[in-house]
Protein backbone atom coordinates (compact mmCIF):
# COMPACT_ATOMS: atom_id res chain seq x y z
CA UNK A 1 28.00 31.83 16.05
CA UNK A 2 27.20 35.29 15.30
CA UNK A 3 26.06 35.92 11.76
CA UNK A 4 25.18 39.93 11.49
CA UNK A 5 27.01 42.57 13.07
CA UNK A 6 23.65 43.58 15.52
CA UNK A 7 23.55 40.04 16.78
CA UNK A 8 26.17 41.31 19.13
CA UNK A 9 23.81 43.83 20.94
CA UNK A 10 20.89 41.53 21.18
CA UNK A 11 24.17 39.40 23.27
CA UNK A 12 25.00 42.49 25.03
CA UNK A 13 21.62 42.92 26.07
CA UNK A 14 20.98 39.11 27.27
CA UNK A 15 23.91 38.72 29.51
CA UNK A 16 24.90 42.57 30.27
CA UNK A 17 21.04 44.01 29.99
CA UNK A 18 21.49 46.24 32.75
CA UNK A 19 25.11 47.84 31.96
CA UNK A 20 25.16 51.17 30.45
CA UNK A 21 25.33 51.42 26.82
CA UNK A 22 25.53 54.89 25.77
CA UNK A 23 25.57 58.58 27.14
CA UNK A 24 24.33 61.91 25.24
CA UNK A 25 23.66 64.58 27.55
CA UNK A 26 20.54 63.38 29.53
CA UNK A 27 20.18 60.43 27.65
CA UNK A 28 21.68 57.08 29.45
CA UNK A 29 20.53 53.97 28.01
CA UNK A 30 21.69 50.07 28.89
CA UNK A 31 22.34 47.33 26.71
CA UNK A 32 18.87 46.30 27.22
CA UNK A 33 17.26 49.88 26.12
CA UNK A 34 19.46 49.96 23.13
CA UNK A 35 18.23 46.70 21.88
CA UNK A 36 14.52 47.44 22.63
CA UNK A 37 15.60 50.62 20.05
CA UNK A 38 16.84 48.95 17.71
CA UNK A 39 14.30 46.37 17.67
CA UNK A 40 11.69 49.01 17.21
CA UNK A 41 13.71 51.45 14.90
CA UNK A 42 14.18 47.81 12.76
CA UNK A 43 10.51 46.89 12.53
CA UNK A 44 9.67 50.13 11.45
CA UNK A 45 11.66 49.87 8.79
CA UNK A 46 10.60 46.63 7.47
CA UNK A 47 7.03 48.21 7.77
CA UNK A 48 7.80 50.94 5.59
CA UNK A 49 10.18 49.62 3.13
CA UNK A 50 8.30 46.40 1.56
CA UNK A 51 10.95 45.94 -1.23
CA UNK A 52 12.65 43.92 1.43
CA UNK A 53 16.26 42.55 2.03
CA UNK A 54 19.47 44.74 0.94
CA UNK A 55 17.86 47.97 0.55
CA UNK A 56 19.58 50.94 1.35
CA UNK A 57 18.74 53.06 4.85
CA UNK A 58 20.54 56.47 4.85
CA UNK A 59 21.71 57.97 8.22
CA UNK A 60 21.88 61.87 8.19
CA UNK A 61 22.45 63.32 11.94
CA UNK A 62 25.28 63.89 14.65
CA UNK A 63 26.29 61.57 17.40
CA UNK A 64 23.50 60.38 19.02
CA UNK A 65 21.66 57.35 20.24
CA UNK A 66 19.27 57.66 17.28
CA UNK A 67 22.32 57.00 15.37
CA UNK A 68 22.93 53.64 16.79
CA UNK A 69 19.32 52.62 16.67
CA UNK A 70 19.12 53.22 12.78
CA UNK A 71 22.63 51.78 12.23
CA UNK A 72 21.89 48.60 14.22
CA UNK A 73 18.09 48.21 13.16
CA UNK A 74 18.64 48.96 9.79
CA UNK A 75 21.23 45.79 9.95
CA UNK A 76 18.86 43.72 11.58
CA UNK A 77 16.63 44.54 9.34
CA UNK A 78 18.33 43.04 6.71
CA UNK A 79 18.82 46.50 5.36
CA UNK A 80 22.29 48.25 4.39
CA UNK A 81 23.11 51.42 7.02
CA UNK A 82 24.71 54.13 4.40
CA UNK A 83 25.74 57.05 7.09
CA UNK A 84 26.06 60.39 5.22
CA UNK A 85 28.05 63.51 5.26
CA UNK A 86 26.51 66.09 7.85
CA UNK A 87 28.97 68.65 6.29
CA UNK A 88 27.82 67.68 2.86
CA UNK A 89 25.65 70.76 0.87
CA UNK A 90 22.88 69.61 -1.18
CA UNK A 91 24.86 69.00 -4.61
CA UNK A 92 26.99 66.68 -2.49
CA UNK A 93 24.26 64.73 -1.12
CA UNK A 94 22.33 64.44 -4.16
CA UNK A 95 25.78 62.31 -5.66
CA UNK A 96 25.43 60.29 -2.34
CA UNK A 97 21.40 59.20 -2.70
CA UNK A 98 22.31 58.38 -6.31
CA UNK A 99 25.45 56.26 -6.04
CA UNK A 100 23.06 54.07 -2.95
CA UNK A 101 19.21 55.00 -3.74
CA UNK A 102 18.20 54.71 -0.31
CA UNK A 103 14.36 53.49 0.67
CA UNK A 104 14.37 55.06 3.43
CA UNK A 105 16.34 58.36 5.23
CA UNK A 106 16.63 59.30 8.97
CA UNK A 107 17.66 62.64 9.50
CA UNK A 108 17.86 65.54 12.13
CA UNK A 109 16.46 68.93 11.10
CA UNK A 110 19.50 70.75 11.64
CA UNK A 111 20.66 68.95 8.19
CA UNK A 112 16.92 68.73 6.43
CA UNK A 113 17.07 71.54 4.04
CA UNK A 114 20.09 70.15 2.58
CA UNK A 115 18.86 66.51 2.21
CA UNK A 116 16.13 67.41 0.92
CA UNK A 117 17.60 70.28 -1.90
CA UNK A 118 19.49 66.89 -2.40
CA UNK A 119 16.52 64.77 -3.17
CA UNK A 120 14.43 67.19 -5.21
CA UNK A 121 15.58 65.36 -8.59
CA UNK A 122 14.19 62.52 -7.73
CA UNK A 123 11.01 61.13 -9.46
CA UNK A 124 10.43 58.70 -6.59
CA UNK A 125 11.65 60.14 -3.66
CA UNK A 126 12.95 57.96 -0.52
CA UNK A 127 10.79 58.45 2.80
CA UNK A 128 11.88 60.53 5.12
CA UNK A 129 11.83 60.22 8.90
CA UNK A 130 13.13 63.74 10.65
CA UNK A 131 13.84 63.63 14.39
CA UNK A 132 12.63 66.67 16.09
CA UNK A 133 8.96 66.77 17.02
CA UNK A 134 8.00 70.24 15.69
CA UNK A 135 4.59 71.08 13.35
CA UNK A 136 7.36 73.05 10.57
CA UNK A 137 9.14 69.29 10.74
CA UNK A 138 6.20 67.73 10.09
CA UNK A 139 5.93 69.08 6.57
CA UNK A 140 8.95 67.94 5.31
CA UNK A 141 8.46 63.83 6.37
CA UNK A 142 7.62 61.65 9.31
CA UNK A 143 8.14 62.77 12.72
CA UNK A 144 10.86 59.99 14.54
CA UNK A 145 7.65 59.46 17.25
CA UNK A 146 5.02 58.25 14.91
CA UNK A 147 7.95 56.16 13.06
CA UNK A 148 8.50 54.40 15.95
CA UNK A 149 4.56 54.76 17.00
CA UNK A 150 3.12 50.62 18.05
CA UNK A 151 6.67 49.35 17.08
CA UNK A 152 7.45 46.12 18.19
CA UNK A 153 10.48 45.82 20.73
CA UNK A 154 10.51 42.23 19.29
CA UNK A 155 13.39 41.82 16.82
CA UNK A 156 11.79 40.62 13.29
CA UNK A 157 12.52 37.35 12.19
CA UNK A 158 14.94 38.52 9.20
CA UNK A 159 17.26 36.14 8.31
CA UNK A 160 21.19 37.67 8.50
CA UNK A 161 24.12 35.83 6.72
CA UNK A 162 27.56 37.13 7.25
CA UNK A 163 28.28 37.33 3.66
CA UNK A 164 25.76 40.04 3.44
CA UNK A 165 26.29 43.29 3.39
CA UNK A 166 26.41 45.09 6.77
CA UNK A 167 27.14 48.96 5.80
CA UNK A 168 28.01 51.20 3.15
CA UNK A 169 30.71 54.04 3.79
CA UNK A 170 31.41 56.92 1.71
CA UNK A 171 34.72 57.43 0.90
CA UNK A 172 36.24 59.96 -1.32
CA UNK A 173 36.92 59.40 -5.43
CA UNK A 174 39.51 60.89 -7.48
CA UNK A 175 37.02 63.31 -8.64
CA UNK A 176 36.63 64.51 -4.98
CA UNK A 177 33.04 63.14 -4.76
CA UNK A 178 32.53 60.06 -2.61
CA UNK A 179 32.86 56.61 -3.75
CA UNK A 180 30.35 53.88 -1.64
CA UNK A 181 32.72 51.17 -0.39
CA UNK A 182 30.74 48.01 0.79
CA UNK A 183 31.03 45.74 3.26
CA UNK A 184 29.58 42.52 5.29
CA UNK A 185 28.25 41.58 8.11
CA UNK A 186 31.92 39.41 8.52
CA UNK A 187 34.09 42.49 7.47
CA UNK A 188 32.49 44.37 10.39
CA UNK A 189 33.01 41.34 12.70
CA UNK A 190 36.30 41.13 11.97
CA UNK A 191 37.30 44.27 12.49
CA UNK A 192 36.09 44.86 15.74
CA UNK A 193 38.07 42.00 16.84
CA UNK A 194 41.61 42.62 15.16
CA UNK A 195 42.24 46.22 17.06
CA UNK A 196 41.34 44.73 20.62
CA UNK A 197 42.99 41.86 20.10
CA UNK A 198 46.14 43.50 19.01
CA UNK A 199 46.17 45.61 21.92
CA UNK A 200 45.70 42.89 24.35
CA UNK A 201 48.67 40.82 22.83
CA UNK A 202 50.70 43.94 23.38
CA UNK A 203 49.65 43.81 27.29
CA UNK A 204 50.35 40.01 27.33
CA UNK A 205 53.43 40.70 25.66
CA UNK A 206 54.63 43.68 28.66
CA UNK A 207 54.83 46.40 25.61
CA UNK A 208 51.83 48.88 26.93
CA UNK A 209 50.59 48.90 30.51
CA UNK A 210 47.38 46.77 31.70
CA UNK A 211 45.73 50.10 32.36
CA UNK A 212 45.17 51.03 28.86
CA UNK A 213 42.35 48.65 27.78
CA UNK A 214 41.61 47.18 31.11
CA UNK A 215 41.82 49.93 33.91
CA UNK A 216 41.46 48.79 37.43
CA UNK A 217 39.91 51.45 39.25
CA UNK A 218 36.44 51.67 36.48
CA UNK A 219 35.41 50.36 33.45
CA UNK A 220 36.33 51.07 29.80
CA UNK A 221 34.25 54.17 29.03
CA UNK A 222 34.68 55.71 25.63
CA UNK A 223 34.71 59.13 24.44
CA UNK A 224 33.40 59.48 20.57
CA UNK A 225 33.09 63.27 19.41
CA UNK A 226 34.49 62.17 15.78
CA UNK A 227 31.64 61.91 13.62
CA UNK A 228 29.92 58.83 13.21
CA UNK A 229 29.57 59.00 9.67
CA UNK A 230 33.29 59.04 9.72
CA UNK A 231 35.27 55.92 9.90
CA UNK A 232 36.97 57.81 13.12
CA UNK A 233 33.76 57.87 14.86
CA UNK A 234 32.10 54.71 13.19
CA UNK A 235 35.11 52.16 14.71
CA UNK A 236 35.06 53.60 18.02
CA UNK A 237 31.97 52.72 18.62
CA UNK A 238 31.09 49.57 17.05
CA UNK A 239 34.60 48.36 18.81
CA UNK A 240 32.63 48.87 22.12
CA UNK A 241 29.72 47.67 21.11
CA UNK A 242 31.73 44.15 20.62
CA UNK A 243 33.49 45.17 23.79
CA UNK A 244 30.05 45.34 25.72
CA UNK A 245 31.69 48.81 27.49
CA UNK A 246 29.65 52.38 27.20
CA UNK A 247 30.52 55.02 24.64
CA UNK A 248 29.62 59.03 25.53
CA UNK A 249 28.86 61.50 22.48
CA UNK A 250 29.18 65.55 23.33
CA UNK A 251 26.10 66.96 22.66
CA UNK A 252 27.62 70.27 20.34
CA UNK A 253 27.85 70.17 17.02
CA UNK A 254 31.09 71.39 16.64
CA UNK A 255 34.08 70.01 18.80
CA UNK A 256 34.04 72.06 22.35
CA UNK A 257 37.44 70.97 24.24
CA UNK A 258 35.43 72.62 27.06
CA UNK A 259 32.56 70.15 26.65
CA UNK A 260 35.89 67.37 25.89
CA UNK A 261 36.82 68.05 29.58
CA UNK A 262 33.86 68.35 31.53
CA UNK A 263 32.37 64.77 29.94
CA UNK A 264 35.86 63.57 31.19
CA UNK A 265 35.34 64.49 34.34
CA UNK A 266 31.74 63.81 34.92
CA UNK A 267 31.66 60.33 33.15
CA UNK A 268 35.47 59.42 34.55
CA UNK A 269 35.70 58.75 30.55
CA UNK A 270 39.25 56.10 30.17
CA UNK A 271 39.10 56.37 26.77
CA UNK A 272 39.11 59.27 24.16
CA UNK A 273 39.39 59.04 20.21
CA UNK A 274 40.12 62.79 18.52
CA UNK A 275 41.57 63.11 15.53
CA UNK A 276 44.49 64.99 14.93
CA UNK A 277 43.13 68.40 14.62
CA UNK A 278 40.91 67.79 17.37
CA UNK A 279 43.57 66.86 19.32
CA UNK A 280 45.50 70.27 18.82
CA UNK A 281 42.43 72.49 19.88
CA UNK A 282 42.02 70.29 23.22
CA UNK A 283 45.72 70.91 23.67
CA UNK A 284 45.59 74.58 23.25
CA UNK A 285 42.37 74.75 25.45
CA UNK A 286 43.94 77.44 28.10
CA UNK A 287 41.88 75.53 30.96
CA UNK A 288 42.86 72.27 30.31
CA UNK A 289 45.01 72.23 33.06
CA UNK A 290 41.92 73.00 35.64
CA UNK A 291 39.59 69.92 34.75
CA UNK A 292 40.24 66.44 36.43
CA UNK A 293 41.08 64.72 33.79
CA UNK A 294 43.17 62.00 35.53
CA UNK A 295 40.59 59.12 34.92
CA UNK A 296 41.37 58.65 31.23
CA UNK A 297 43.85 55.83 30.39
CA UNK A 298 44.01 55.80 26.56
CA UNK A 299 44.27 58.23 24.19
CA UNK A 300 43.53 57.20 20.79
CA UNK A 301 43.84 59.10 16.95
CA UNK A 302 43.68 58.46 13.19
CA UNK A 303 42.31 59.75 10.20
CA UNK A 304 45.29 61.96 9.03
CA UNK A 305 48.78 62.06 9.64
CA UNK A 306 49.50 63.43 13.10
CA UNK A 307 52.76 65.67 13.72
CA UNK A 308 55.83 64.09 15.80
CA UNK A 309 55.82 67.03 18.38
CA UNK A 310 51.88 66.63 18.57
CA UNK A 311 52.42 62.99 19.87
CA UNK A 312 55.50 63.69 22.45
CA UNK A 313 53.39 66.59 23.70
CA UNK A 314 50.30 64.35 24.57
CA UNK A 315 52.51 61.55 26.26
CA UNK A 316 54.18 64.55 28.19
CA UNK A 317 50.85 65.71 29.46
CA UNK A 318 49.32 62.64 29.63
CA UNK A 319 51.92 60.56 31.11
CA UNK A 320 49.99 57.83 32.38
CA UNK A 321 47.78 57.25 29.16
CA UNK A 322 48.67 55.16 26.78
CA UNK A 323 48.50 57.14 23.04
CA UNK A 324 47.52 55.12 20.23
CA UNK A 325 47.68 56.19 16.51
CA UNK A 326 46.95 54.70 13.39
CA UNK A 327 46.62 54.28 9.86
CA UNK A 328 43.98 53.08 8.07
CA UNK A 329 41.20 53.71 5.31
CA UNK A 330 37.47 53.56 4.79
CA UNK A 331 38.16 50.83 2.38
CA UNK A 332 39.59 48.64 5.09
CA UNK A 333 36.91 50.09 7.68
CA UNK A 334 39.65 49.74 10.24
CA UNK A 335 43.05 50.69 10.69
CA UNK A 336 45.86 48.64 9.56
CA UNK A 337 48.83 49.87 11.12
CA UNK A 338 48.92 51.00 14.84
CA UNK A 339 51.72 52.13 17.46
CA UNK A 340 50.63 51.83 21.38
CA UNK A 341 53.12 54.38 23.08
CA UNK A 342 53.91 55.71 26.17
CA UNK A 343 56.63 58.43 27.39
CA UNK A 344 59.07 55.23 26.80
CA UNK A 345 58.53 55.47 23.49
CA UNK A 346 59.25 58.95 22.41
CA UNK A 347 62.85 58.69 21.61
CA UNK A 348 61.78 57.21 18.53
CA UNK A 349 59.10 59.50 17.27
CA UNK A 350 59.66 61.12 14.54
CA UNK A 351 57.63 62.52 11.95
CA UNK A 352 55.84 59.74 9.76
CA UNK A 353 56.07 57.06 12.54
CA UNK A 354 53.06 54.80 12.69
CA UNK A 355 54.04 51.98 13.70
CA UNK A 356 53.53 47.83 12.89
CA UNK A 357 50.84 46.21 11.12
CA UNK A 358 48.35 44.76 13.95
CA UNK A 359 47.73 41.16 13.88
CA UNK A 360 45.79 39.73 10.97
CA UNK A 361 47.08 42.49 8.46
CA UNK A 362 49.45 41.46 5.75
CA UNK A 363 51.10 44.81 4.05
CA UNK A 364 54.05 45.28 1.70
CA UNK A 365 55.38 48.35 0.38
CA UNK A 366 56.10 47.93 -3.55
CA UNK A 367 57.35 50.27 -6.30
CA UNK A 368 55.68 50.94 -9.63
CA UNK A 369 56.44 47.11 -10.78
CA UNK A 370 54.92 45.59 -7.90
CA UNK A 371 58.28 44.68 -6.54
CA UNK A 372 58.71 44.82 -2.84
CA UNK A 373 61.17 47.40 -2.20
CA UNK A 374 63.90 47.32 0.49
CA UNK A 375 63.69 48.35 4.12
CA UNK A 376 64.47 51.85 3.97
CA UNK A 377 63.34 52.06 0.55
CA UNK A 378 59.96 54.32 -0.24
CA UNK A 379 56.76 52.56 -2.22
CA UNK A 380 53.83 52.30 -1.97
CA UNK A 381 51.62 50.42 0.70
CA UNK A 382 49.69 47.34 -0.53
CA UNK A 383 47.78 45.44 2.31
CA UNK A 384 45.13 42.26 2.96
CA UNK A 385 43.06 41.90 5.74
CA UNK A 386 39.30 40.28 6.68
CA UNK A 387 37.99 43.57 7.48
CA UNK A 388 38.38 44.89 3.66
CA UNK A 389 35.54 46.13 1.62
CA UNK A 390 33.68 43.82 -0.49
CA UNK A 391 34.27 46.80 -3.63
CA UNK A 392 32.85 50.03 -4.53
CA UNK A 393 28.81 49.52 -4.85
CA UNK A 394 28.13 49.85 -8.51
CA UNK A 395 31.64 50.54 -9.81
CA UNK A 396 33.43 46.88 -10.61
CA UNK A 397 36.00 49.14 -12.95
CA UNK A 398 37.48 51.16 -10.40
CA UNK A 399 37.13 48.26 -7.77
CA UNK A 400 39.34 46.06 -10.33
CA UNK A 401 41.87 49.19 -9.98
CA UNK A 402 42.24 49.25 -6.22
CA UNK A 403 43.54 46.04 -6.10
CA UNK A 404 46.77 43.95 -6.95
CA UNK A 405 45.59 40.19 -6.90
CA UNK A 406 44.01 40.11 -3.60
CA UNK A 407 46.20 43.04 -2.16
CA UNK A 408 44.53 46.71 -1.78
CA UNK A 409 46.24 49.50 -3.03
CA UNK A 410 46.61 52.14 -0.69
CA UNK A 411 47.55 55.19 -2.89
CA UNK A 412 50.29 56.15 -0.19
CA UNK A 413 54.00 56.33 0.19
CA UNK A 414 55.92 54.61 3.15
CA UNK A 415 59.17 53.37 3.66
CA UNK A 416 59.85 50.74 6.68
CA UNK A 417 62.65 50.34 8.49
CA UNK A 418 64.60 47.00 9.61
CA UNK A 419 62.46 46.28 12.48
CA UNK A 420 59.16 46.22 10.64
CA UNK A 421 58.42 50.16 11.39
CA UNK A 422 56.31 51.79 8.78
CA UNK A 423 56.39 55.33 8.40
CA UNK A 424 54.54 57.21 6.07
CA UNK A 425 56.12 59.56 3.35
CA UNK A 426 53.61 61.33 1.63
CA UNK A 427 50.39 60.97 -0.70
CA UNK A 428 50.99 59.41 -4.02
CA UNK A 429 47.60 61.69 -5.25
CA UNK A 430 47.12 64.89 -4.67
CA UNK A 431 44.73 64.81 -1.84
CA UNK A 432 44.25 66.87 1.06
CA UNK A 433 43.91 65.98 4.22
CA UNK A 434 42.72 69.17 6.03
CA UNK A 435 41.20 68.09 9.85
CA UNK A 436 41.13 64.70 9.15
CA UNK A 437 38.46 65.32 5.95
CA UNK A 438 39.43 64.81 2.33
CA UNK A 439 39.55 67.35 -0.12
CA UNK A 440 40.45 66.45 -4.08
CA UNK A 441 41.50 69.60 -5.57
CA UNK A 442 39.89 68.86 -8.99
CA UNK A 443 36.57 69.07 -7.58
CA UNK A 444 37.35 72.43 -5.90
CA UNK A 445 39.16 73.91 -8.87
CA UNK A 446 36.10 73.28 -11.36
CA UNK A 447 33.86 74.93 -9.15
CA UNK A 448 35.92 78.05 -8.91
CA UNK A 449 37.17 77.85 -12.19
CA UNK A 450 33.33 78.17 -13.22
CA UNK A 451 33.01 81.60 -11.70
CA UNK A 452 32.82 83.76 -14.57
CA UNK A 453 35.66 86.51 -14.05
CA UNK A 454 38.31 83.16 -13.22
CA UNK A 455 40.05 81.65 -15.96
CA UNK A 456 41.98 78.96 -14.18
CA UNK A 457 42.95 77.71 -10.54
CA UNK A 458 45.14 75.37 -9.31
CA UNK A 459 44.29 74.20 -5.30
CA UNK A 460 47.19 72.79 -3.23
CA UNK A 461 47.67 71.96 0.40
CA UNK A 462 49.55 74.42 2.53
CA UNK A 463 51.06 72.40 6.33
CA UNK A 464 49.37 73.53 9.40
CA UNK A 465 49.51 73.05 12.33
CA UNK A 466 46.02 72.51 13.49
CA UNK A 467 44.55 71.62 10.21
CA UNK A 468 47.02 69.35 9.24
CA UNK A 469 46.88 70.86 5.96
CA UNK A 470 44.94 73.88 4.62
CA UNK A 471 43.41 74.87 1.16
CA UNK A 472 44.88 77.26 -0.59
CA UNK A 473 44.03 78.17 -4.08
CA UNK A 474 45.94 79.98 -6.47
CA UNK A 475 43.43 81.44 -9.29
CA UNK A 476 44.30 83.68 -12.77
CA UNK A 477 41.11 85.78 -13.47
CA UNK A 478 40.00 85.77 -17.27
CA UNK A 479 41.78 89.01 -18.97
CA UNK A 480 40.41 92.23 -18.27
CA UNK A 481 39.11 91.65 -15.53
CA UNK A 482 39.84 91.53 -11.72
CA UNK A 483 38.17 89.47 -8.99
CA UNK A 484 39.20 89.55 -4.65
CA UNK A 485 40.12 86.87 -2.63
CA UNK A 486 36.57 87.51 -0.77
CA UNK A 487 34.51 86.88 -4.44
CA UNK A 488 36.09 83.51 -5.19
CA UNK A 489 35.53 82.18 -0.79
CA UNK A 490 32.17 83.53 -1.53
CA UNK A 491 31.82 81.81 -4.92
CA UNK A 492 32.51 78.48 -2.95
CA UNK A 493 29.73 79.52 -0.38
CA UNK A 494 26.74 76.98 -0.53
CA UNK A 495 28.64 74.83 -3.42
CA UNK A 496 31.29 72.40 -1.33
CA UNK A 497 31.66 71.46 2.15
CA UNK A 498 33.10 73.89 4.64
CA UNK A 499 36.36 72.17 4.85
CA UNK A 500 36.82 71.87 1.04
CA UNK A 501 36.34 76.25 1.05
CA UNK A 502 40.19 77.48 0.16
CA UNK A 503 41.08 79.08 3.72
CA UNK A 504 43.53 81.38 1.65
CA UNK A 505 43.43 82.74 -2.31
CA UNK A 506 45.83 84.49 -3.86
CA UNK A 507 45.63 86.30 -7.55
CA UNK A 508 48.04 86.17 -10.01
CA UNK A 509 48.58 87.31 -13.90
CA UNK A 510 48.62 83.72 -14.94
CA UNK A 511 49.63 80.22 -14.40
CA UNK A 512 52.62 78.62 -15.23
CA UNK A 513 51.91 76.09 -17.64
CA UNK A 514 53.89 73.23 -19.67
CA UNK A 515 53.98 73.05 -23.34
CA UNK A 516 50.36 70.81 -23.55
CA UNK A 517 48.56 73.15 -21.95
CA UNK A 518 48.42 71.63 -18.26
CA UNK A 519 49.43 73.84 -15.13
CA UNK A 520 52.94 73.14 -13.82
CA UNK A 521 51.27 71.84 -10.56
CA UNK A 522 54.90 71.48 -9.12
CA UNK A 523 56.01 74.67 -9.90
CA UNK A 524 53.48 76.29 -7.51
CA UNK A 525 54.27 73.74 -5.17
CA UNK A 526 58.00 75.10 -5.34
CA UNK A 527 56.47 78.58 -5.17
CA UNK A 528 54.54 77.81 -2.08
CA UNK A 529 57.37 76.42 -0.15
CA UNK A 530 59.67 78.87 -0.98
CA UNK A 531 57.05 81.49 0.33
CA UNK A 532 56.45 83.40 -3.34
CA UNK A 533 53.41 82.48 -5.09
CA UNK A 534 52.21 86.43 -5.38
C-alpha cells in the first residue's frame, strides 16, 4: 500500500529503473536517477532542518529536474513542498514565506534577488540553497553542489502516513494575495488516479480513440511548459509520475512555440498540456505548419476558460489528437470536470462547454439558498471529491467559508444541460483570469490608487483573445492635477506581478459613484462594452 505520494518513484525506480524519467535540454534521467535525487536532495534536508517532520520546504525555480528532486525529497522527507510564484516580486513573496515559514528554500538565481528582498524582514531567516555554481551565488546561500555534497542516495527512514500533508499550493485570496491550500499525501494519490482513470473508462467505453492515452507506435511522453508551481504544470507531472511515463520541460523561461515544436519533434512528445493562452501563441506560430508534429496524440488544457473557436481550431489542425479541457481549482488540486473530444465532437462546442464531471467527483450547481437549480438553470458549482484540500493552512475562518457541509464552493457560475453537460457562465467574483494567472482587482487598485497624483481606480477585465482577459484600469487623478497612462504602468513597475500590470489605462474626470460612496463597478462595465469609457 502506498502511504506518501514519493513512494511511487521509489516503485518506479524498482520495477522501471532503467525507463526514462524526465528530459530538460541535455539532462535525461531514468526512474532510477530520479530516485537516487531525491534520496539525496531528501537527506539533505533532514540534515539541515533538525526541527523535523511537517516543516515547510519552499520551491522557487522553473521547470526543471531540480524541481522534482526538492518536490519529491522534501515529501520523503517528511517535509511539506510549498512551490512559489516565479513571477512573484519581493512584496509578494514576503506574504508567501509568512503565510508557510519555510525551514528551508531552493531557488535558482534568476529569481534570488526577489526571494531574498522577500525574506529581509525576517529575524530568523530560512536557509537558502541557490542552484547555479557561481562565487556572486555563493554570497547569497548554499551552492545546490555542496547541499547535496556526501548525501546519501539511501532514502531516510522517515516515517510517511497518508493523512499527512503532502504539499502546499498557493492559490489566490479575495484580497488578490495567495491563500496556502493544504493537502495529503492521500489527496495527491487520489488525484493522480481519478483523471487517468476517467480517460481510460472513456476508451473502454468507445467515446475517445485508444491512441490518446495509450499510443501504439511509442510511449506516453509528456510535454509540461506550464509552470510547475502552477496547478497546470504541477498535475501533469505528478500524473506521469503515477503513470511511470517521461515528462519533457523547455528549457526558456518564457513559452517559445518554436522551442514547443522542435521538443515535439525531437522527443516524438504524444502528449502536450498548454494552457489556453499558450495554446493561441503555438497556433499563431507562422511555422507551425513546417515541424513534424504528427507524433503527438493528446492535446490537453485548463486553467482558464478556453474560447469555442480556439477548441474547433485545434481539433481541425490536429485531427488525429484527442483535445482534452478542463475545469478545476487549486483547492481541488485536480480538475473536476473534463470533456475528451475529437473532430466528432465539435458540433456541440460552444462557448462555456466543459464537459461531465470525471469519475469520483460529485458536483451540483445551487442558487443562493443552496437549492439545486434546474437543468438549464444558472448557479453556482458546489463539488466533493478525495483529491480536495485539507483547508487553507492557518486560516480555519475562511476554510469554514469555502464549504457547504462537506461540498466546496467553487465561486463560479454554470448552468448544465439535460444530459449532464456543464458549461460555465461566468465568475461570481470579480477575478481575472488573464493567461491562465489570477488577478483580484482590489489588490491592483490599492496599489495604484496609492500613487500620489491618483485619487481612485477601478480595474476590470477587458476579453482577449490571447489573454483570455486583459487588465484594464480606469483611474481619476486627485484634482489639479494630471498623470499619463505611462506614470500609473510605471507606478505598477516592481510592485505586482507582470500579469497583474493593467495592459491598458485610461484617464477620466471622475468615477461614477452610488450614493454611499462606492464606484458603480457595473457602470464601467457597461461603458467598456459599449466601447466609451473615455
Amino acid at each position: 500500500m502506498l502511504k506518501a505520494f514519493s513512494d511511487l518513484l521509489a516503485n518506479n525506480a524498482r520495477d522501471y529503473g532503467e525507463n526514462l524519467a524526465v528530459v530538460c535540454g541535455e539532462v535525461r534521467l531514468t526512474w532510477a536517477d530520479l530516485d537516487k535525487l531525491v534520496s539525496r536532495t531528501s537527506n539533505s534536508i533532514l540534515e539541515r532542518t533538525p526541527e523535523g517532520k511537517g516543516h515547510r520546504i519552499g520551491i522557487l525555480m522553473e521547470n526543471r529536474p531540480e524541481f522534482l528532486a526538492v518536490l519529491y525529497g522534501a515529501q520523503r522527507a517528511g517535509m511539506v513542498p510549498a512551490p512559489i510564484n516565479t513571477r512573484f516580486v519581493g512584496r509578494e513573496i514576503r506574504h508567501v514565506i509568512e503565510a508557510s515559514r519555510p525551514s528551508l528554500i531552493v531557488c535558482t538565481a534568476h529569481f534570488r534577488s526577489n526571494l531574498l528582498e522577500g525574506i529581509s524582514h525576517l529575524e530568523q531567516k530560512p536557509h537558502v540553497v541557490i542552484l547555479e555554481e557561481t562565487e556572486e551565488e555563493s554570497k547569497h546561500g548554499e551552492m545546490w553542489s555542496d547541499f547535496l555534497d556526501r548525501a546519501s542516495p539511501t532514502p531516510p527512514n522517515v516515517d510517511v502516513e497518508p493523512s499527512d500533508l503532502g504539499v502546499q499550493l498557493f492559490t489566490g485570496g479575495t484580497t488578490g494575495l495567495p491563500k496556502a491550500s493544504d493537502f495529503t499525501h492521500k489527496a495527491l494519490l487520489d488525484a493522480c488516479t481519478l483523471i487517468p482513470d476517467h480517460g481510460l473508462q472513456l476508451i473502454f467505453d468507445g467515446q475517445v480513440p485508444e491512441s490518446a492515452l495509450l499510443p501504439s507506435d511509442t510511449e506516453l511522453k509528456f510535454l509540461v511548459p506550464t509552470p510547475l508551481y502552477h496547478l497546470s504544470g504541477f498535475m501533469p507531472a505528478i500524473i506521469m509520475s503515477a503513470m511511470k511515463r517521461p515528462i519533457a520541460f523547455p528549457t526558456s523561461l518564457s513559452f517559445e512555440p518554436e522551442e514547443i515544436c522542435t521538443l515535439i519533434e525531437q522527443e516524438k512528445i504524444t502528449a502536450v498540456f498548454m494552457v489556453p493562452t499558450q495554446f493561441r501563441v503555438f497556433l499563431d506560430y507562422p511555422k507551425l505548419s513546417e515541424h513534424d508534429l504528427s507524433s503527438v496524440t493528446l492535446l490537453s488544457s485548463g486553467g482558464s476558460k478556453m474560447a469555442a473557436e480556439t477548441k474547433i481550431e485545434i481539433l481541425e489542425r490536429f485531427p488525429e489528437a484527442v483535445l482534452v479541457d478542463g475545469y478545476g481549482q487549486t483547492e481541488n488540486i485536480g480538475a473536476a470536470i473534463y470533456s475528451f473530444m475529437t473532430p466528432a465532437d465539435i458540433p456541440k462546442i460552444v462557448d462555456g462547454y466543459i464537459g461531465k464531471p470525471i469519475s469520483g467527483v460529485e458536483m451540483r450547481i445551487i442558487d443562493d439558498e443552496g437549492r439545486d437549480v434546474k437543468p438549464g438553470e444558472v448557479g453556482e458549482a458546489v463539488y466533493r471529491s478525495p483529491s480536495l484540500m485539507r483547508g487553507y493552512h492557518g486560516d480555519s475562518s475562511t476554510t469554514e467559508d469555502a464549504f457547504v457541509e462537506d461540498w466546496f464552493r467553487t465561486g463560479d457560475l454554470f448552468r448544465v444541460d439535460e444530459e449532464g453537460n456543464y458549461y460555465y457562465v461566468d465568475r461570481k467574483s470579480e477575478v481575472i483570469f488573464s493567461g491562465s494567472e489570477k488577478v483580484f482587482p482590489a489588490e491592483v487598485e490599492r496599489i495604484i490608487a496609492s500613487h500620489p497624483k491618483i485619487e481612485a481606480a477601478v480595474v476590470l477585465g477587458e476579453e482577449d483573445r490571447t489573454w483570455g482577459q486583459i487588465v484594464i484600469a480606469i483611474v481619476a487623478p486627485v484634482k489639479g492635477q494630471s498623470v499619463s497612462a505611462e506614470e500609473v504602468i510605471e507606478w505598477c513597475s516592481g510592485k505586482m506581478a507582470s500579469f497583474k500590470k493593467p495592459k491598458v489605462v485610461r484617464i477620466r474626470e471622475s468615477l461614477p459613484v452610488a450614493e454611499d460612496g462606492k464606484v458603480l463597478r457595473s457602470a464601467l462595465k457597461d461603458e467598456l462594452v459599449s466601447g466609451d469609457s473615455g
